[in-house]
C-alpha atoms as a PDB file:
ATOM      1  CA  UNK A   1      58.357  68.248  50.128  1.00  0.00           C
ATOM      2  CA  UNK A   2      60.315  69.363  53.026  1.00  0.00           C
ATOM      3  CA  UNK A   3      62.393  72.603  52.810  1.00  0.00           C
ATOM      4  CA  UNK A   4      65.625  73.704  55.391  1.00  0.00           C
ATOM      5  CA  UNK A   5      66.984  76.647  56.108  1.00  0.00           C
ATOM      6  CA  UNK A   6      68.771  78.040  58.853  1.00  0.00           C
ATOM      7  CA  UNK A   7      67.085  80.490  61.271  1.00  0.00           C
ATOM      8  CA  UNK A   8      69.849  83.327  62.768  1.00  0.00           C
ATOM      9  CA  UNK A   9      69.074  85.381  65.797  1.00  0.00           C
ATOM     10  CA  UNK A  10      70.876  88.185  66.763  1.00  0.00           C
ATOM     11  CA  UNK A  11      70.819  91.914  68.085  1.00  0.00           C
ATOM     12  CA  UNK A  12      69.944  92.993  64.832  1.00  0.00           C
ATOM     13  CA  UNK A  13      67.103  90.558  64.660  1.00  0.00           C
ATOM     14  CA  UNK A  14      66.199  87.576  63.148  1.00  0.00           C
ATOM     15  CA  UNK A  15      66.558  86.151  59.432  1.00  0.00           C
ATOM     16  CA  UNK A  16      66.727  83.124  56.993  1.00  0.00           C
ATOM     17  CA  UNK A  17      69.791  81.805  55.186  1.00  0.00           C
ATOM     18  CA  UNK A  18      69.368  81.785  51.348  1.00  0.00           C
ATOM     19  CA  UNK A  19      70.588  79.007  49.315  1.00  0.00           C
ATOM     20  CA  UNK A  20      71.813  80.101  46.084  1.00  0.00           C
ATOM     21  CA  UNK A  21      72.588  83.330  47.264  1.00  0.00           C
ATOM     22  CA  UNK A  22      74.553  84.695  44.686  1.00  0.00           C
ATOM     23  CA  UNK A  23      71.006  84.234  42.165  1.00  0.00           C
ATOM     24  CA  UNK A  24      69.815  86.049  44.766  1.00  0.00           C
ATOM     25  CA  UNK A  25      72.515  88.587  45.912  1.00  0.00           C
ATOM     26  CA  UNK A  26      72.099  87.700  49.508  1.00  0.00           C
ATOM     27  CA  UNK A  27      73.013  85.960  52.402  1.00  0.00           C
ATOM     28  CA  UNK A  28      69.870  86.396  54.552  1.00  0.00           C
ATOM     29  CA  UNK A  29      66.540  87.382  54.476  1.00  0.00           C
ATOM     30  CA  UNK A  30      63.436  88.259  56.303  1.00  0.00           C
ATOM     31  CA  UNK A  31      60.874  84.809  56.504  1.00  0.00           C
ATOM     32  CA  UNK A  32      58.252  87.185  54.862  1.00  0.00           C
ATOM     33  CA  UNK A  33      60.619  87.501  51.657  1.00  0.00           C
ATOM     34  CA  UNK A  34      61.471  83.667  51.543  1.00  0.00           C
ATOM     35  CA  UNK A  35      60.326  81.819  48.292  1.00  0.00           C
ATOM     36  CA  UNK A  36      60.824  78.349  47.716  1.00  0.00           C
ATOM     37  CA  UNK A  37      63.781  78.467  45.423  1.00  0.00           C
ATOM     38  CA  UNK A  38      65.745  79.946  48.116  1.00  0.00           C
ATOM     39  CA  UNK A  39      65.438  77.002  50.129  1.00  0.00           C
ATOM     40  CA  UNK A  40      67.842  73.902  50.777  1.00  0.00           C
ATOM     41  CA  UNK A  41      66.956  70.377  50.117  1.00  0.00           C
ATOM     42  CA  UNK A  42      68.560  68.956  53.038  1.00  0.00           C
ATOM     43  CA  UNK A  43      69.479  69.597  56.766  1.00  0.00           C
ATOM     44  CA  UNK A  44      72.758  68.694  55.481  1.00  0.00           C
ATOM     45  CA  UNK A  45      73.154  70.904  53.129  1.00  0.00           C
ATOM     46  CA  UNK A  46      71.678  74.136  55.075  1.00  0.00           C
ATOM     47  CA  UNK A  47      74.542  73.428  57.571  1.00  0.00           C
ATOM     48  CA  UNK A  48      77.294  73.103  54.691  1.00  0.00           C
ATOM     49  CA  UNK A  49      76.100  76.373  53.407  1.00  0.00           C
ATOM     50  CA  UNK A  50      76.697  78.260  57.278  1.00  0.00           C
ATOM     51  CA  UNK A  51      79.900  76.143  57.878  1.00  0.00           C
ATOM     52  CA  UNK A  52      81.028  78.157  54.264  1.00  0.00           C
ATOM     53  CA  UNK A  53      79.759  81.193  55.006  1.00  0.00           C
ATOM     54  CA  UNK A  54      81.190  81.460  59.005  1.00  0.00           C
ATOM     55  CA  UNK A  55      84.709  80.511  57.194  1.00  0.00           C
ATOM     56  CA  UNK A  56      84.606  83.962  55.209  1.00  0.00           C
ATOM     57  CA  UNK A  57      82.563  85.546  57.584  1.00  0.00           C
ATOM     58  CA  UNK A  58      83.340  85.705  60.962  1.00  0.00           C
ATOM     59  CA  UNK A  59      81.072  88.552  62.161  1.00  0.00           C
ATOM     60  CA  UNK A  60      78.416  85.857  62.220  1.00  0.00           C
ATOM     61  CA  UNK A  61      79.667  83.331  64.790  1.00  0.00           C
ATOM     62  CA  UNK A  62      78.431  85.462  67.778  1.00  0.00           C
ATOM     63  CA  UNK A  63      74.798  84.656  66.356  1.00  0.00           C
ATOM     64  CA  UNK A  64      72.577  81.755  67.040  1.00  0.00           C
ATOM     65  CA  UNK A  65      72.022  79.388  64.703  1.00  0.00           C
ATOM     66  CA  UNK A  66      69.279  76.897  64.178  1.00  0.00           C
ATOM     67  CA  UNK A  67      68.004  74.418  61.400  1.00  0.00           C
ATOM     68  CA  UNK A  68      64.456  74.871  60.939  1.00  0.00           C
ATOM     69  CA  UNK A  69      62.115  73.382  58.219  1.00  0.00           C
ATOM     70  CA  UNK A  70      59.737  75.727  56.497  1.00  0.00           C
ATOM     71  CA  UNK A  71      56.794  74.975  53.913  1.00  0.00           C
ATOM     72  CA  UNK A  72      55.589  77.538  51.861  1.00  0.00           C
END
């Protein structure tokens, strides 16, 4: 089954939004450290999750963003 996430790139280097981040106290995370459970289902609901988290976040918007689809 295909997994989403979104893929952030900034000066401070590159990581992988987490879906149910509070379960997993975080918002991001190194690819190495991904497991499956921290994936979204849908595109749709990877970019939800960033809309969200820009709107109480702002520090973020300077960073590229991209939808990527990972299998593990």
């Amino acid at each position: 089954m295909k997994k989403y996430t979104i893929k952030s790139t900034s000066s401070e280097g590159i990581y992988y939004l987490v879906n149910h981040w509070e379960k997993h106290k975080t918002f991001w995370i190194e690819k190495e450290k991904l497991k499956n459970d921290m994936l979204f289902k849908t595109i749709g609901y990877a970019e939800r999750s960033l809309k969200h988290l820009l709107e109480i976040m702002e520090d973020y918007k300077n960073d590229k963003f991209e939808v990527v689809e990972i299998s593990l």
